[in-house]
N, C-alpha and C. Protein backbone atom coordinates (compact mmCIF):
# COMPACT_ATOMS: atom_id res chain seq x y z
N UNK A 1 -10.40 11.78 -33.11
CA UNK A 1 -10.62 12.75 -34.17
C UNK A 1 -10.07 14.13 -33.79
N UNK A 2 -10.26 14.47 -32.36
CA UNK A 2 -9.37 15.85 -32.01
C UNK A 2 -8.32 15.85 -32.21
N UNK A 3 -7.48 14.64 -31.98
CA UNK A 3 -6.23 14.38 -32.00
C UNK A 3 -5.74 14.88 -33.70
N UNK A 4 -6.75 14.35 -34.67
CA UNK A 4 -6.00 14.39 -35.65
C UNK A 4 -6.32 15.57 -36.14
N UNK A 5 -7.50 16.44 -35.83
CA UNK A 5 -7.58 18.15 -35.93
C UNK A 5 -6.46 18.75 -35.47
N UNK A 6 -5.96 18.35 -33.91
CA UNK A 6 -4.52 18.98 -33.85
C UNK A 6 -3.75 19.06 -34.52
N UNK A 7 -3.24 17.85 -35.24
CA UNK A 7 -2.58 17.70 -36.01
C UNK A 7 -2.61 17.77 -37.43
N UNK A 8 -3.48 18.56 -38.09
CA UNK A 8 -3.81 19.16 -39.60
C UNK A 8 -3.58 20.19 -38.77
N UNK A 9 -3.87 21.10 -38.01
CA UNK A 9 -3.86 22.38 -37.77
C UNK A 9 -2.02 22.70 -37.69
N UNK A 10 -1.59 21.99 -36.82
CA UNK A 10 -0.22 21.88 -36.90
C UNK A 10 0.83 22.01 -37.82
N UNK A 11 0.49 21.09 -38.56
CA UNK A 11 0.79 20.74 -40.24
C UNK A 11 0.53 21.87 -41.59
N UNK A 12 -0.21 22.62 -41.01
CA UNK A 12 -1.12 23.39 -42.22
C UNK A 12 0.19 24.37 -41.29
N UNK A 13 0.10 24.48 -40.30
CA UNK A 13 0.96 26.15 -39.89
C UNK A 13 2.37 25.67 -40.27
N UNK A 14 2.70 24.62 -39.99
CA UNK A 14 4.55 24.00 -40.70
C UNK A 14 4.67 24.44 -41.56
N UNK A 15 3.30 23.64 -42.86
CA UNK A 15 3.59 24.06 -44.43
C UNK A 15 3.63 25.26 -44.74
N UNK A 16 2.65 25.88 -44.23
CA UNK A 16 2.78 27.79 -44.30
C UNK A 16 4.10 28.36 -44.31
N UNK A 17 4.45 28.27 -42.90
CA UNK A 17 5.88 28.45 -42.69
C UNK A 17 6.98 28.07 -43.68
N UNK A 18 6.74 27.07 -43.85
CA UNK A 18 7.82 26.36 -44.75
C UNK A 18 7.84 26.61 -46.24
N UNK A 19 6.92 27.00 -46.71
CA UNK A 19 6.46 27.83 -48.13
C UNK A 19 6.79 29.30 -48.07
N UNK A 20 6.61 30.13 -46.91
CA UNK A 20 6.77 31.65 -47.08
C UNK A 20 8.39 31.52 -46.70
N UNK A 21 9.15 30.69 -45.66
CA UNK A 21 10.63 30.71 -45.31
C UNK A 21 11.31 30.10 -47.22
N UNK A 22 11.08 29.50 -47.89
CA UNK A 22 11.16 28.91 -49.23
C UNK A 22 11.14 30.24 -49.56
N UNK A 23 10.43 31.07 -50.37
CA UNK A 23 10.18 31.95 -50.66
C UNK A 23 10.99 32.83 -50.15
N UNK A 24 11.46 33.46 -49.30
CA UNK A 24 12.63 34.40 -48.79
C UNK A 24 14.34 33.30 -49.00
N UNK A 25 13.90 32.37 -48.80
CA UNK A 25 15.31 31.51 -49.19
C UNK A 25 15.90 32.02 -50.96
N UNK A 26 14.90 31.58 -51.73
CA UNK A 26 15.11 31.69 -53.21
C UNK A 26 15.27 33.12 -53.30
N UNK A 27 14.50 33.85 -52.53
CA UNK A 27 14.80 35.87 -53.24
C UNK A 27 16.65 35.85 -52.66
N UNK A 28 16.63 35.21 -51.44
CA UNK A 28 18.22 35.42 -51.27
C UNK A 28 19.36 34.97 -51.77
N UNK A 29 19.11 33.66 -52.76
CA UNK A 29 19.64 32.92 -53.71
C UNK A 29 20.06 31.95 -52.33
N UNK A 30 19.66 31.30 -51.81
CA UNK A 30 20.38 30.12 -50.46
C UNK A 30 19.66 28.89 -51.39
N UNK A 31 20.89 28.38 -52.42
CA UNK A 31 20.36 27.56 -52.92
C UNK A 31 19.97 25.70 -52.16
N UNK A 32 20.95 25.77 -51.20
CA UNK A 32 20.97 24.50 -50.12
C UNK A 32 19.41 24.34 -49.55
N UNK A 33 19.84 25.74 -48.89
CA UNK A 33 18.68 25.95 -47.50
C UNK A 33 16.90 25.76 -48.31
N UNK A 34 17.34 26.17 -49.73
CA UNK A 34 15.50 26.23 -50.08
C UNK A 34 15.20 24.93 -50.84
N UNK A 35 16.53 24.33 -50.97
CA UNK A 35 16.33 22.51 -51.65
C UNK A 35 15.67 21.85 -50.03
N UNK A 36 16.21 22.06 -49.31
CA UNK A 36 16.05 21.48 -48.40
C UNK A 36 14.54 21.71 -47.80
N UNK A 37 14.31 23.17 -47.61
CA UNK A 37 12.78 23.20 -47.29
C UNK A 37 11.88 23.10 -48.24
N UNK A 38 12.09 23.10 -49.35
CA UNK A 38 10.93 22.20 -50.60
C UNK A 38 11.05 20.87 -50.53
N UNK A 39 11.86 20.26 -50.11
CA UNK A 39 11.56 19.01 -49.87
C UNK A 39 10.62 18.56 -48.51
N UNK A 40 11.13 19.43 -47.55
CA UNK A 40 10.11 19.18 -46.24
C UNK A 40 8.85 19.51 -46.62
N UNK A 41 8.37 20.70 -47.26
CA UNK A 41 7.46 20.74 -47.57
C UNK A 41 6.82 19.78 -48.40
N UNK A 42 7.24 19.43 -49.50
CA UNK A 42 6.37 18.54 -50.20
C UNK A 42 5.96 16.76 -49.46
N UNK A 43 7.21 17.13 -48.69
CA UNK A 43 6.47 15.95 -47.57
C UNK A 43 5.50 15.77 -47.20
N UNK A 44 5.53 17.54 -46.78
CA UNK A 44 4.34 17.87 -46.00
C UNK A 44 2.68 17.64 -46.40
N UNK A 45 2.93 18.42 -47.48
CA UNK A 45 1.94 18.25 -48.69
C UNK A 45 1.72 16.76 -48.72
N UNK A 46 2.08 15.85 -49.08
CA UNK A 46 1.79 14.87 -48.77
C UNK A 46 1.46 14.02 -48.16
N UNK A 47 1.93 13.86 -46.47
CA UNK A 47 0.49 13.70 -45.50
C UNK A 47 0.02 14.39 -45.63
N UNK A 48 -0.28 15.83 -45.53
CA UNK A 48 -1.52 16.20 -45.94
C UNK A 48 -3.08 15.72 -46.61
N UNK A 49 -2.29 15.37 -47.74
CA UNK A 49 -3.39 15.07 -48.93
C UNK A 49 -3.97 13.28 -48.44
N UNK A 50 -2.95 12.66 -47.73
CA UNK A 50 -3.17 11.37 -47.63
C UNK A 50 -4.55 12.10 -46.41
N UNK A 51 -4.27 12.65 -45.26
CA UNK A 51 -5.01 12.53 -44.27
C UNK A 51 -6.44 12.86 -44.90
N UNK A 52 -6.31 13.95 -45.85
CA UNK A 52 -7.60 14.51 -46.68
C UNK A 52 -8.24 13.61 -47.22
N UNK A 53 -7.78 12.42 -48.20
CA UNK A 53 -8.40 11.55 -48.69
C UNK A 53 -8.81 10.53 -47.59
N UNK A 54 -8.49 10.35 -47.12
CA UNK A 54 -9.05 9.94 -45.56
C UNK A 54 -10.26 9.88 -45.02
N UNK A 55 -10.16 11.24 -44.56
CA UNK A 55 -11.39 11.59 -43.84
C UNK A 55 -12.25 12.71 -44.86
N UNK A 56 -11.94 12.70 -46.03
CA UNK A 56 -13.00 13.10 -46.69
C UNK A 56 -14.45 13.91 -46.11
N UNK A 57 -15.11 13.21 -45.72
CA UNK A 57 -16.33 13.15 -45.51
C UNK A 57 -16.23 14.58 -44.06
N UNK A 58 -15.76 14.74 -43.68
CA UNK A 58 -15.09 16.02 -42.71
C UNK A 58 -14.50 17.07 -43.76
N UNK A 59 -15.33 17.83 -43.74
CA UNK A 59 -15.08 19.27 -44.53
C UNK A 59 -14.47 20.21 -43.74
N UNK A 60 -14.55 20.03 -42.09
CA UNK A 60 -14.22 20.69 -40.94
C UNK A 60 -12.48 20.28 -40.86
N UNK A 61 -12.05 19.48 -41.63
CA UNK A 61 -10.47 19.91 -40.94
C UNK A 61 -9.93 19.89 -41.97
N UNK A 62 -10.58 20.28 -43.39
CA UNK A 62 -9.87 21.34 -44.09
C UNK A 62 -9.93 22.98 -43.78
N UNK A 63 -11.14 23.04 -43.39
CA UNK A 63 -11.28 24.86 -42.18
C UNK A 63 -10.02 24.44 -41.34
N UNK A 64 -9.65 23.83 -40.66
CA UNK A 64 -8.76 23.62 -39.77
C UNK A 64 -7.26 23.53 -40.33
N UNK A 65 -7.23 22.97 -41.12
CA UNK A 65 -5.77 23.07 -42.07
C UNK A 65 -5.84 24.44 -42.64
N UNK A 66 -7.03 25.11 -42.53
CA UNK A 66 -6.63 26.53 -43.53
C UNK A 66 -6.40 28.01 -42.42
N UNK A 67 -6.64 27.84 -41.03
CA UNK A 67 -6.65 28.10 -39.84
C UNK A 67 -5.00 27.76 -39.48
N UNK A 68 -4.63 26.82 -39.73
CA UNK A 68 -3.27 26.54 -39.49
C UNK A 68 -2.24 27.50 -40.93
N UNK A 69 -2.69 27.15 -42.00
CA UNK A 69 -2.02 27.98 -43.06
C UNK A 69 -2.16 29.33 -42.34
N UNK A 70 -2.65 30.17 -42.53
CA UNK A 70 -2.94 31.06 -41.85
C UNK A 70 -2.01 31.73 -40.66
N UNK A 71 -2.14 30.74 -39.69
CA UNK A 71 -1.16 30.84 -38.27
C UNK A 71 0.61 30.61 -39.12
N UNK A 72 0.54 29.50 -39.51
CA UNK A 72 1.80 29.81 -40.26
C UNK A 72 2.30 30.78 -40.90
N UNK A 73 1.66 31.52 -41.87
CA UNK A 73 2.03 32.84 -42.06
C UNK A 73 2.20 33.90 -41.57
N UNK A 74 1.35 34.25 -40.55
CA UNK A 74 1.71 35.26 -39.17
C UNK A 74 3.40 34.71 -38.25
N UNK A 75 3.46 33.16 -38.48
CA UNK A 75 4.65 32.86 -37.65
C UNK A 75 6.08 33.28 -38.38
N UNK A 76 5.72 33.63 -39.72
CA UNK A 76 6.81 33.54 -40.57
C UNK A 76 7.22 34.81 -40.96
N UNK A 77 6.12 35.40 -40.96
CA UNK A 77 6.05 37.21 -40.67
C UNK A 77 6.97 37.79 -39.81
N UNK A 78 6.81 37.14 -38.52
CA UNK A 78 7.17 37.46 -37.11
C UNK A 78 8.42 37.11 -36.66
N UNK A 79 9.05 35.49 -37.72
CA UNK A 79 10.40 34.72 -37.61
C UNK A 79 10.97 36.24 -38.39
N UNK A 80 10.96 36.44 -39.81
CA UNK A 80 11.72 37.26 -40.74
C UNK A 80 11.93 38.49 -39.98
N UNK A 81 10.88 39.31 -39.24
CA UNK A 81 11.44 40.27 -38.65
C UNK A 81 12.35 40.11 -37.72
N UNK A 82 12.53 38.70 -36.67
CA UNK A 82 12.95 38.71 -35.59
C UNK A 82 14.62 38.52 -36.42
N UNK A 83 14.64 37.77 -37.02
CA UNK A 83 15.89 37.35 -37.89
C UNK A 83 16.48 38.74 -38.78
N UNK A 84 15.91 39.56 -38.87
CA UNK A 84 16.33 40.86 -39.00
C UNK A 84 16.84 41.37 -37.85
N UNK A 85 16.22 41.49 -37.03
CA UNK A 85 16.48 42.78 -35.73
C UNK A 85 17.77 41.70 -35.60
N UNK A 86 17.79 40.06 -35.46
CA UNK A 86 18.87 39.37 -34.91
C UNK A 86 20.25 39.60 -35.46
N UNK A 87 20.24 40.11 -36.69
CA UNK A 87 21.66 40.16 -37.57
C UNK A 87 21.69 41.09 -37.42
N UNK A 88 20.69 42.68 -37.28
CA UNK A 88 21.64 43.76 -36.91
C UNK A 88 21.75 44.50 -35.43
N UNK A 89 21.97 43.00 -34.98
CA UNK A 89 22.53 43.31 -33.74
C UNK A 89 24.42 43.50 -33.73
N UNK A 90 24.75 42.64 -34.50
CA UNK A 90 25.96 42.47 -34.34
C UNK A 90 27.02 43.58 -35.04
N UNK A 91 26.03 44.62 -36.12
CA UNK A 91 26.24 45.56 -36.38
C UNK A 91 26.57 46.67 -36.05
N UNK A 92 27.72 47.57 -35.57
CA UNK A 92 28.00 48.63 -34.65
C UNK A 92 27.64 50.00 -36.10
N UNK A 93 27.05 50.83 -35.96
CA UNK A 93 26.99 51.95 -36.63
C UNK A 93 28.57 53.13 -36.20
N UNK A 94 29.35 53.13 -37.90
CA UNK A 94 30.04 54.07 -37.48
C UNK A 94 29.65 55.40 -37.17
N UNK A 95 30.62 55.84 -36.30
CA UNK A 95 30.71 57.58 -35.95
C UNK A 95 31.45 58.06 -37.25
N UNK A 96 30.78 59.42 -37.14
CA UNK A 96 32.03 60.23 -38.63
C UNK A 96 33.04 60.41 -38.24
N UNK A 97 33.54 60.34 -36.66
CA UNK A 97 34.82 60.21 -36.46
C UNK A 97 36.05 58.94 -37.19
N UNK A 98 35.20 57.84 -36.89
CA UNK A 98 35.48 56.38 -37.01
C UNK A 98 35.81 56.12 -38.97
N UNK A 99 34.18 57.01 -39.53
CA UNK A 99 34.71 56.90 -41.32
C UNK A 99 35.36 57.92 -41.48
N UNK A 100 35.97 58.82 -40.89
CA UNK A 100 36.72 59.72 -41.39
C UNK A 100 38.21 59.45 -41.16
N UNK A 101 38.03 58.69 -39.99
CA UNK A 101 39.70 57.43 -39.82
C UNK A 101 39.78 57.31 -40.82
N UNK A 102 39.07 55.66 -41.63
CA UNK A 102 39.34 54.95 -41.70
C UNK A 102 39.26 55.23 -43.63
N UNK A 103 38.75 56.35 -43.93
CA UNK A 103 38.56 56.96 -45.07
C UNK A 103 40.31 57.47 -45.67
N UNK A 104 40.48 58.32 -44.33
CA UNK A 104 42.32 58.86 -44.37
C UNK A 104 42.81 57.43 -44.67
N UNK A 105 42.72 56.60 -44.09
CA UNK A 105 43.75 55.37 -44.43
C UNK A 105 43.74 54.71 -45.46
N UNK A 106 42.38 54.87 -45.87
CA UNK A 106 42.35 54.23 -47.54
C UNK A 106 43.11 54.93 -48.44
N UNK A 107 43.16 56.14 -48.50
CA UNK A 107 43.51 56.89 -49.19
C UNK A 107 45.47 56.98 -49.37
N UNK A 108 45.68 56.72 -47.75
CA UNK A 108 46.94 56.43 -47.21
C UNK A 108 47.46 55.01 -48.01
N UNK A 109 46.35 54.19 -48.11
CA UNK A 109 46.78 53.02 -48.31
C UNK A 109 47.22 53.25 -49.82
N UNK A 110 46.00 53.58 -50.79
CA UNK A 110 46.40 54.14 -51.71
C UNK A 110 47.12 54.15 -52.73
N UNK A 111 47.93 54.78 -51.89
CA UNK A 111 49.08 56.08 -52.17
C UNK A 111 50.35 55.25 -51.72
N UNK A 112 50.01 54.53 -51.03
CA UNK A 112 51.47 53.45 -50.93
C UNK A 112 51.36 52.26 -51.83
N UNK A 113 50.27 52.01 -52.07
CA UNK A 113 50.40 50.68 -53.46
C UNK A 113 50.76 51.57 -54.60
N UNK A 114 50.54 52.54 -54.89
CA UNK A 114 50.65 54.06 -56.31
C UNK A 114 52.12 53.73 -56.46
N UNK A 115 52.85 54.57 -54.48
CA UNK A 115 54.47 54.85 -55.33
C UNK A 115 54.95 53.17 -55.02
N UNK A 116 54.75 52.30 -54.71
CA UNK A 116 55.20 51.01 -54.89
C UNK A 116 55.29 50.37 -56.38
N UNK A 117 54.32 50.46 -57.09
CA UNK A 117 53.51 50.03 -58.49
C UNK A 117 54.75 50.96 -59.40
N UNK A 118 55.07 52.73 -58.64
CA UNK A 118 55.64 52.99 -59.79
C UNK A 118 57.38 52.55 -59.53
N UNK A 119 57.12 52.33 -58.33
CA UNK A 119 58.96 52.52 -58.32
C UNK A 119 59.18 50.79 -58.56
N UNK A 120 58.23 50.12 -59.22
CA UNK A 120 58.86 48.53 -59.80
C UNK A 120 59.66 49.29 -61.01
């Protein structure tokens, strides 16, 4: 029976996860990535409900599946920020030296498609 408390607790923090990561999938439009985790999830959901009808008579490892929801959401909290700080790592912040290059060259650039365009 511990065994299978582990494992609702487990399960309840997956589905969490996997419902709040769903949820940031769809605001980003990742239409693949959130087919894919609504389907894990509703998996999920589904042992779930089998183990529930189950053991019924244990009111204690639905507290325990809701203990796991719970932990799942703190994990998913904690993934989204880390997955932030992770992408702007690769990000270098320009100097106003660097946009003030690269500003002249647009402008440079410009100005050479302009007299090109007119001298067709």
């Amino acid at each position: 029976m511990i065994l299978s408390a582990i494992k609702i607790f487990l399960i309840g923090a997956l589905e969490s996860f996997c419902a709040s990561f769903n949820t940031k999938t769809i605001q980003e439009n990742r239409q693949v990535l959130s087919f894919i985790v609504s389907v894990i999830s509703i998996l999920l959901w589904y042992y779930v409900i089998v183990i529930v009808v189950d053991n019924l008579r244990y009111v204690w490892l639905i507290l325990i599946y809701g203990c796991g929801n719970g932990l799942g959401d703190i994990l998913s909290i904690r993934f989204d920020l880390w997955l932030e700080r992770f992408s702007r790592l690769g990000k270098k912040r320009k100097t106003k030296k660097q946009a003030l290059f690269w500003k002249r060259w647009k402008k440079r650039l410009k100005r050479m498609f302009l007299l090109i365009f007119l001298l067709k």
